[in-house]
C-alpha atoms as a PDB file:
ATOM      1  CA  UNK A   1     -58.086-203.546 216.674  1.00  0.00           C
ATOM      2  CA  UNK A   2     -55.178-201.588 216.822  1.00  0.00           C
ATOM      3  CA  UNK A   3     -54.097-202.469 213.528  1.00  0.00           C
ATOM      4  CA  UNK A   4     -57.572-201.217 211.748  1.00  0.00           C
ATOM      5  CA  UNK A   5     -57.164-198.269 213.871  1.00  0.00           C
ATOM      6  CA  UNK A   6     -53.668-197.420 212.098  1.00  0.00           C
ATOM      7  CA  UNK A   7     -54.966-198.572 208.868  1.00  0.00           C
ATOM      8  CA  UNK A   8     -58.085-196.036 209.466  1.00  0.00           C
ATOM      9  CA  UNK A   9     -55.437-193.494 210.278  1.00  0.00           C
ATOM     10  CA  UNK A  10     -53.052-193.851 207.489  1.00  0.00           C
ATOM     11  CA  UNK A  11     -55.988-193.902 204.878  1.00  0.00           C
ATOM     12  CA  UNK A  12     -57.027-190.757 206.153  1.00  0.00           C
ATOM     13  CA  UNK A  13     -53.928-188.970 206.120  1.00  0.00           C
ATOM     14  CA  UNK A  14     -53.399-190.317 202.391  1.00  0.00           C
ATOM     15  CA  UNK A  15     -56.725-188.367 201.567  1.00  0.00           C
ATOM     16  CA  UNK A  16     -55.910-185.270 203.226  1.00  0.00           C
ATOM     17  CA  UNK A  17     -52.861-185.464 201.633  1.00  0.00           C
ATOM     18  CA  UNK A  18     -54.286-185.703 197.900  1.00  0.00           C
ATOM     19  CA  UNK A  19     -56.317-182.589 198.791  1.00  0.00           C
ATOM     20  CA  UNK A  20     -53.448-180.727 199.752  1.00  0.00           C
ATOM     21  CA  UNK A  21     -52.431-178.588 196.830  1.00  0.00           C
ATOM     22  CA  UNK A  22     -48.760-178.103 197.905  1.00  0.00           C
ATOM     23  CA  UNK A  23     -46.620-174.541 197.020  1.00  0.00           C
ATOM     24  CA  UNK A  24     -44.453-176.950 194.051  1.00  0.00           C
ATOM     25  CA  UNK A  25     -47.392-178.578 192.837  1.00  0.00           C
ATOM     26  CA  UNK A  26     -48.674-174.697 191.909  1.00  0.00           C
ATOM     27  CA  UNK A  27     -45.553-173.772 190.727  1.00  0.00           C
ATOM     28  CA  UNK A  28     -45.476-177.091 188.451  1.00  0.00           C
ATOM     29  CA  UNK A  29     -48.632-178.397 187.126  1.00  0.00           C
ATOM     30  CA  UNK A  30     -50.152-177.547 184.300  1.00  0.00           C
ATOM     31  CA  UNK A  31     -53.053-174.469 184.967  1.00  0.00           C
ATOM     32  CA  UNK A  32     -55.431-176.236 184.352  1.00  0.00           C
ATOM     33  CA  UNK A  33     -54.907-178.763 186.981  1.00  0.00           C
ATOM     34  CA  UNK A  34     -53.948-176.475 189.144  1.00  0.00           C
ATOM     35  CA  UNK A  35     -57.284-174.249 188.848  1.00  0.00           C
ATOM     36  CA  UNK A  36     -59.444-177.415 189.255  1.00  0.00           C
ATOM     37  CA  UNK A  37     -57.289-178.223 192.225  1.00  0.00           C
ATOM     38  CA  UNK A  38     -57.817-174.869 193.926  1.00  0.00           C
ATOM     39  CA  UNK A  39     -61.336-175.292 195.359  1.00  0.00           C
ATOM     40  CA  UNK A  40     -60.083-177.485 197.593  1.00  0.00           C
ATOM     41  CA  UNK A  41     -56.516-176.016 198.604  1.00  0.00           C
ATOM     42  CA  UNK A  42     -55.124-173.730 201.528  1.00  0.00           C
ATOM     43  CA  UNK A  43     -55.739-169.785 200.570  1.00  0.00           C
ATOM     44  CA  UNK A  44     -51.823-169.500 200.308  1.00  0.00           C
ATOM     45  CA  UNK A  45     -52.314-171.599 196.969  1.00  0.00           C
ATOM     46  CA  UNK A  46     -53.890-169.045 195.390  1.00  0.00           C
ATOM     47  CA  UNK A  47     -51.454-166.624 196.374  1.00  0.00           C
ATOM     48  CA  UNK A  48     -48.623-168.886 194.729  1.00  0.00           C
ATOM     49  CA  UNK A  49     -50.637-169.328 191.950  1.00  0.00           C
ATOM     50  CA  UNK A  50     -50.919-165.900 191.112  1.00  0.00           C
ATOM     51  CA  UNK A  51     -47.356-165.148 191.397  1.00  0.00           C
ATOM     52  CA  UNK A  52     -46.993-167.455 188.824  1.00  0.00           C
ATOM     53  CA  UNK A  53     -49.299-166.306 186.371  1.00  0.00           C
ATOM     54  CA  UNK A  54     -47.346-162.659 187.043  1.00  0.00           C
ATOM     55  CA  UNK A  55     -44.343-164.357 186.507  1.00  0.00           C
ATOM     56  CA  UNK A  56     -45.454-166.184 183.450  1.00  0.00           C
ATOM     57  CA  UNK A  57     -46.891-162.497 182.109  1.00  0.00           C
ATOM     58  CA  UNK A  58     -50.459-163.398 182.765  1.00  0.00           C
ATOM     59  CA  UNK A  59     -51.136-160.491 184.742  1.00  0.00           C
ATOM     60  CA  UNK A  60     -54.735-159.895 184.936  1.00  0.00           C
ATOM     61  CA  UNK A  61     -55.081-163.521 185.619  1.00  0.00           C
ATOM     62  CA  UNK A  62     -52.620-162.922 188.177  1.00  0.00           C
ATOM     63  CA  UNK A  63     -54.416-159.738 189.841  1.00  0.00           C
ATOM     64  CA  UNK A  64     -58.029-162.702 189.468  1.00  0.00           C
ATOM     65  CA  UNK A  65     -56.418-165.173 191.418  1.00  0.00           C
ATOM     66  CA  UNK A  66     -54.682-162.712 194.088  1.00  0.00           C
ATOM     67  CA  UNK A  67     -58.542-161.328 194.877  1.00  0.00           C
ATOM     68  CA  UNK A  68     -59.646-164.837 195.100  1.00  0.00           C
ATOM     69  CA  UNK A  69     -56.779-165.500 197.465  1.00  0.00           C
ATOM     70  CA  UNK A  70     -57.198-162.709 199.434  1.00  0.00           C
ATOM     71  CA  UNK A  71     -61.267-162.887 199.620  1.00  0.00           C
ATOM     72  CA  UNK A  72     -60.587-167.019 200.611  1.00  0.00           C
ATOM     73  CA  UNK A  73     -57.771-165.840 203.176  1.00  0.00           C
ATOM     74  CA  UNK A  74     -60.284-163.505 204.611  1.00  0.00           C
ATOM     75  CA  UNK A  75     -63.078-165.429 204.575  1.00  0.00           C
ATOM     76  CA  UNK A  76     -61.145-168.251 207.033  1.00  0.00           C
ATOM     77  CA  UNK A  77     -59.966-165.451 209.299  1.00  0.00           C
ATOM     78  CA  UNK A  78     -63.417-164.155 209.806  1.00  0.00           C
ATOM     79  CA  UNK A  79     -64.871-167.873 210.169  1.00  0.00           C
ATOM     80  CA  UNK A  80     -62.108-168.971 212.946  1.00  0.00           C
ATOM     81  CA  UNK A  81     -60.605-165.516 214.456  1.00  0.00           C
ATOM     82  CA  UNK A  82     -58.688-167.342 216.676  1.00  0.00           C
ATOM     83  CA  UNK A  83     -55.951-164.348 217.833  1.00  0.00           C
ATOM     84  CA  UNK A  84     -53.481-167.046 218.502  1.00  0.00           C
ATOM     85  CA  UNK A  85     -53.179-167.833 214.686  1.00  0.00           C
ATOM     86  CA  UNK A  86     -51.904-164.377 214.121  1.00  0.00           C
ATOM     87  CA  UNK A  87     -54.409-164.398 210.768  1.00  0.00           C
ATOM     88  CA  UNK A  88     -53.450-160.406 209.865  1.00  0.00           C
ATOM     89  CA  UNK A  89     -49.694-161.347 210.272  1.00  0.00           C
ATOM     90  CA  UNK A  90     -50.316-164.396 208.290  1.00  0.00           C
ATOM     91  CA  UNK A  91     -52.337-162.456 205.347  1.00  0.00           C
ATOM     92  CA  UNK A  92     -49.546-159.727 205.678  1.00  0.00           C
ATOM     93  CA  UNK A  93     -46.434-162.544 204.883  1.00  0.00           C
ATOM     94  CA  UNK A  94     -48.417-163.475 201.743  1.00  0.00           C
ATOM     95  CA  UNK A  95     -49.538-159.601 200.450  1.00  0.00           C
ATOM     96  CA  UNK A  96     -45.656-158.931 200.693  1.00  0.00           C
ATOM     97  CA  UNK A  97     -44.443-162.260 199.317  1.00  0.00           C
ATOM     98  CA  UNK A  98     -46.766-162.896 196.619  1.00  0.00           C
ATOM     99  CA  UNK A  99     -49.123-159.878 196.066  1.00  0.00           C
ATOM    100  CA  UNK A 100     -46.880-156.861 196.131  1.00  0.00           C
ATOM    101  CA  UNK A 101     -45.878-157.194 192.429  1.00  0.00           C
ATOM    102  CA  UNK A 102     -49.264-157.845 191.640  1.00  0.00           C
ATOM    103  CA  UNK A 103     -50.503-154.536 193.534  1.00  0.00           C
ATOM    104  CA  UNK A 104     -48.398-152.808 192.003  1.00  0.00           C
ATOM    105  CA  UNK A 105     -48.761-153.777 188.559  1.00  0.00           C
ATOM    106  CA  UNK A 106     -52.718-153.518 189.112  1.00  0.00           C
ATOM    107  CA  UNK A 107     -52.279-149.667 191.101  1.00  0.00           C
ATOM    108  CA  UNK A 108     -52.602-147.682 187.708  1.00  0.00           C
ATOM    109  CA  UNK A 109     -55.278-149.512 186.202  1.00  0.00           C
ATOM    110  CA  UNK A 110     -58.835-149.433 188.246  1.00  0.00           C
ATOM    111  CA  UNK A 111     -61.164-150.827 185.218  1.00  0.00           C
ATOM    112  CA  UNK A 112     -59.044-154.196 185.729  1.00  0.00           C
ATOM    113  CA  UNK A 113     -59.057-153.734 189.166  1.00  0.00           C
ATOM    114  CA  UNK A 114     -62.770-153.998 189.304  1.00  0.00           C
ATOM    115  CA  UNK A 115     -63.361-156.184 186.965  1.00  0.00           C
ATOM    116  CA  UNK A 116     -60.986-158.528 188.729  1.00  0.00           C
ATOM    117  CA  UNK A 117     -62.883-158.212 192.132  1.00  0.00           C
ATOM    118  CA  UNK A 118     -66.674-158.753 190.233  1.00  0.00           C
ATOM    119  CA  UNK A 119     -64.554-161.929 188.803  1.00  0.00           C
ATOM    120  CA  UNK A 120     -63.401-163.137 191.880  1.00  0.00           C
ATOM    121  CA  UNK A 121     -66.495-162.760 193.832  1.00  0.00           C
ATOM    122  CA  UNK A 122     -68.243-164.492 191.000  1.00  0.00           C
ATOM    123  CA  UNK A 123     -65.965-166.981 191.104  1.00  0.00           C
ATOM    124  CA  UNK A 124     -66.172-167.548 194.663  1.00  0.00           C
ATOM    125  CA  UNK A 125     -70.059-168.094 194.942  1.00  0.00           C
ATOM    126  CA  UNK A 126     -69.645-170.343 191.827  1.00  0.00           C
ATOM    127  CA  UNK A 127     -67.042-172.771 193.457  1.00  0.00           C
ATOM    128  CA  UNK A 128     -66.897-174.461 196.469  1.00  0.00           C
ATOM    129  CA  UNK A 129     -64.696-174.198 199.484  1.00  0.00           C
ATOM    130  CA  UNK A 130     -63.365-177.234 201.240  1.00  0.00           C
ATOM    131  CA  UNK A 131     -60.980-175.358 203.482  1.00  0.00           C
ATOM    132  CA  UNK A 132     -63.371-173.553 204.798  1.00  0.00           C
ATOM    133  CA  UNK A 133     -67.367-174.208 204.918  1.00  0.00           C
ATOM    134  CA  UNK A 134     -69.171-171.993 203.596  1.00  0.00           C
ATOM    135  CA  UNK A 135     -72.468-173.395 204.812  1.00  0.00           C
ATOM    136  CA  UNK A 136     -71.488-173.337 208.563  1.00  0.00           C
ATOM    137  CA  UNK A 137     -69.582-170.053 208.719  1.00  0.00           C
ATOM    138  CA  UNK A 138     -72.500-168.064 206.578  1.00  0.00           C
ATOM    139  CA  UNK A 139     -72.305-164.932 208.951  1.00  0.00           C
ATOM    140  CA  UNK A 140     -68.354-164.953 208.103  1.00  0.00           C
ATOM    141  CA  UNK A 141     -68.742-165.405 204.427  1.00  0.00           C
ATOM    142  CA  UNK A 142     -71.215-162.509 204.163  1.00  0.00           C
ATOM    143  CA  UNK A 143     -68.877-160.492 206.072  1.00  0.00           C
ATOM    144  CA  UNK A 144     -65.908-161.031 203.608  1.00  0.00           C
ATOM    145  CA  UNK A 145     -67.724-161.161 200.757  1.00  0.00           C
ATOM    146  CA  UNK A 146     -69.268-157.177 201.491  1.00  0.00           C
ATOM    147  CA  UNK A 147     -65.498-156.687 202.443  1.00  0.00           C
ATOM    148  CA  UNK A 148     -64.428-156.799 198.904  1.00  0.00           C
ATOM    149  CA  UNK A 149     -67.439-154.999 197.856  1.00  0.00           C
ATOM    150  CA  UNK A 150     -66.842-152.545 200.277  1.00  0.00           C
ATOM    151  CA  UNK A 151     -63.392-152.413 198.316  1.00  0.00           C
ATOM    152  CA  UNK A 152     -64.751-152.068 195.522  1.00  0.00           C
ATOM    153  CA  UNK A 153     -66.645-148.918 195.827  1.00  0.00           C
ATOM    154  CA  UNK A 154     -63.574-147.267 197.773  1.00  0.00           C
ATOM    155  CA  UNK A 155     -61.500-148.004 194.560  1.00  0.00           C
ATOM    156  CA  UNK A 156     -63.866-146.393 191.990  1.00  0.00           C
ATOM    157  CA  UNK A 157     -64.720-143.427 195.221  1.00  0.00           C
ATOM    158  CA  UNK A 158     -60.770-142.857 195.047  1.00  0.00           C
ATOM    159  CA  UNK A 159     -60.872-142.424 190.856  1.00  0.00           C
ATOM    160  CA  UNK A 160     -64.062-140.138 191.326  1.00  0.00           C
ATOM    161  CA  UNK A 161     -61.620-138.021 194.223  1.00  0.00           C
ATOM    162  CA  UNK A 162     -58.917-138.093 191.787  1.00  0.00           C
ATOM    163  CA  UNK A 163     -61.030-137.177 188.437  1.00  0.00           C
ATOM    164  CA  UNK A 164     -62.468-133.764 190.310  1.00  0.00           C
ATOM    165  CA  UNK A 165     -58.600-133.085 191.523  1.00  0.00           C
ATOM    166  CA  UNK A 166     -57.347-132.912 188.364  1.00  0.00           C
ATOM    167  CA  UNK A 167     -60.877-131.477 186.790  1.00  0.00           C
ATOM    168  CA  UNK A 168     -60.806-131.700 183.024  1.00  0.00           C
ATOM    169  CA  UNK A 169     -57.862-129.967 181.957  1.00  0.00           C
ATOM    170  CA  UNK A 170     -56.393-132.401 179.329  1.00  0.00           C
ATOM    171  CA  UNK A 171     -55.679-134.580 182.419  1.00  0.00           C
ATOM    172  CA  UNK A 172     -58.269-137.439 181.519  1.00  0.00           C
ATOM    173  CA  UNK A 173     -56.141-140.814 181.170  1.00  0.00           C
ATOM    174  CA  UNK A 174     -54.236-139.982 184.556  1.00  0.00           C
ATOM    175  CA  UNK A 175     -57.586-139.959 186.297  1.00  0.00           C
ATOM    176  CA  UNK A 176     -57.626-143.522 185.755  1.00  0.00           C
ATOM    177  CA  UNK A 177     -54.532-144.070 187.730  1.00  0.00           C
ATOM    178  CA  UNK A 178     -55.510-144.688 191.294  1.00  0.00           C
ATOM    179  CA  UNK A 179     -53.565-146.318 193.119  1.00  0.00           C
ATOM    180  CA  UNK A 180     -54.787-149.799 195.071  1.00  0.00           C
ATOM    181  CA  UNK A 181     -53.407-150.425 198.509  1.00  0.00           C
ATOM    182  CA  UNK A 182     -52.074-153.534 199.755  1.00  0.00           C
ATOM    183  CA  UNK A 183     -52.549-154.522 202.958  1.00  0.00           C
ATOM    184  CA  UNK A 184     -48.892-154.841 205.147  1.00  0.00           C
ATOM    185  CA  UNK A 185     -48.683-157.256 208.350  1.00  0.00           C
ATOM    186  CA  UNK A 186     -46.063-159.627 210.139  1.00  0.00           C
ATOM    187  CA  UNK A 187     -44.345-162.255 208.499  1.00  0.00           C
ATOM    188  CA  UNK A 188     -45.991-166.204 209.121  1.00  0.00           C
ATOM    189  CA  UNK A 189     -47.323-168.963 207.286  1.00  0.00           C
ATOM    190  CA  UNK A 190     -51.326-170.031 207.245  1.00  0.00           C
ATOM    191  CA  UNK A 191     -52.259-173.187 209.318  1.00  0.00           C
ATOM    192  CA  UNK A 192     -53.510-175.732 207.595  1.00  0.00           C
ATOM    193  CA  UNK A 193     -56.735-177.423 207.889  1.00  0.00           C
ATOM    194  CA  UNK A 194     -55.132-180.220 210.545  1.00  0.00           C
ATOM    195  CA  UNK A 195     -53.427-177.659 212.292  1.00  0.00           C
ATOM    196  CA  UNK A 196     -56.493-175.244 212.750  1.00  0.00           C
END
């Protein structure tokens, strides 16, 4: 009985472990089977992943994949809130790490901005999410999702503040150049499924 049980064990850890979309495997495989890997990964994959698309000069890809990170980072926090996790530390360790370039990049430009957020949210509701349910934390999922909505609006608000500033004194194409905040926390790294 004992061996079965161990046998049970080990095949279940070898599953887990083909899930598991690990920080080299992002930086290594090809996109594409990266990005059909990703439904299933840790929200710190999509973080990596975007780094890498920055790095490789995809950069709107990049700023997709950070908002898809960041709504799937969010999404756990709000479904397990657990204070011991330290989930806004966590989320701050990867904006630093892997988003502030991104932000950055993205601050000037809020027509890609958006677009990147109605992407991500599409994307999202498209594509499932084995590391966290999405049919048993519904009430957390909503939350996040009117989150980035929420976002949303504030970013094209800010551009509307900015465009009466400057009023319409030749001043047009700076108007479009409000800047996005990134969130800032502790440094960490997210659990993964096992450990949550």
């Amino acid at each position: 009985m004992k061996v079965l049980m161990v046998l049970f064990l080990g095949a279940i850890c070898s599953a887990q472990s083909l899930a598991e979309l690990a920080p080299a495997d992002v930086l290594s495989l090809p996109t594409e089977q990266v990005e059909r890997r990703l439904p299933t990964a840790n929200p710190q994959a999509y973080y990596v992943y975007a780094l890498r698309l920055f790095n490789e000069q995809k950069k709107e890809e990049a700023l997709f994949w950070l908002y898809v990170g960041e709504l799937r980072f969010r999404f756990a926090m709000n479904a397990e809130p657990d204070e011991t996790i330290g989930w806004l530390g966590l989320l701050g360790a990867l904006e630093n790490r892997y988003g502030e370039p991104i932000w950055k990049w993205a601050s000037g430009d809020v027509e890609n901005s958006v677009r990147s957020i109605d992407d991500a949210l599409k994307w999202d509701a498209a594509n499932d999410n084995a590391f966290t349910s999405k049919k048993e934390h519904a009430d957390a999922l909503r939350k996040t999702r009117d989150w980035l909505k929420d976002r949303r609006r504030a970013i094209l608000q800010d551009r509307g503040n900015r465009l009466r500033e400057l009023g319409t004194g030749g001043h047009g194409a700076e108007a479009n150049k409000a800047p996005l905040q990134a969130p800032r926390g502790d440094t960490g790294m997210i659990p993964s499924a096992a450990e949550r």
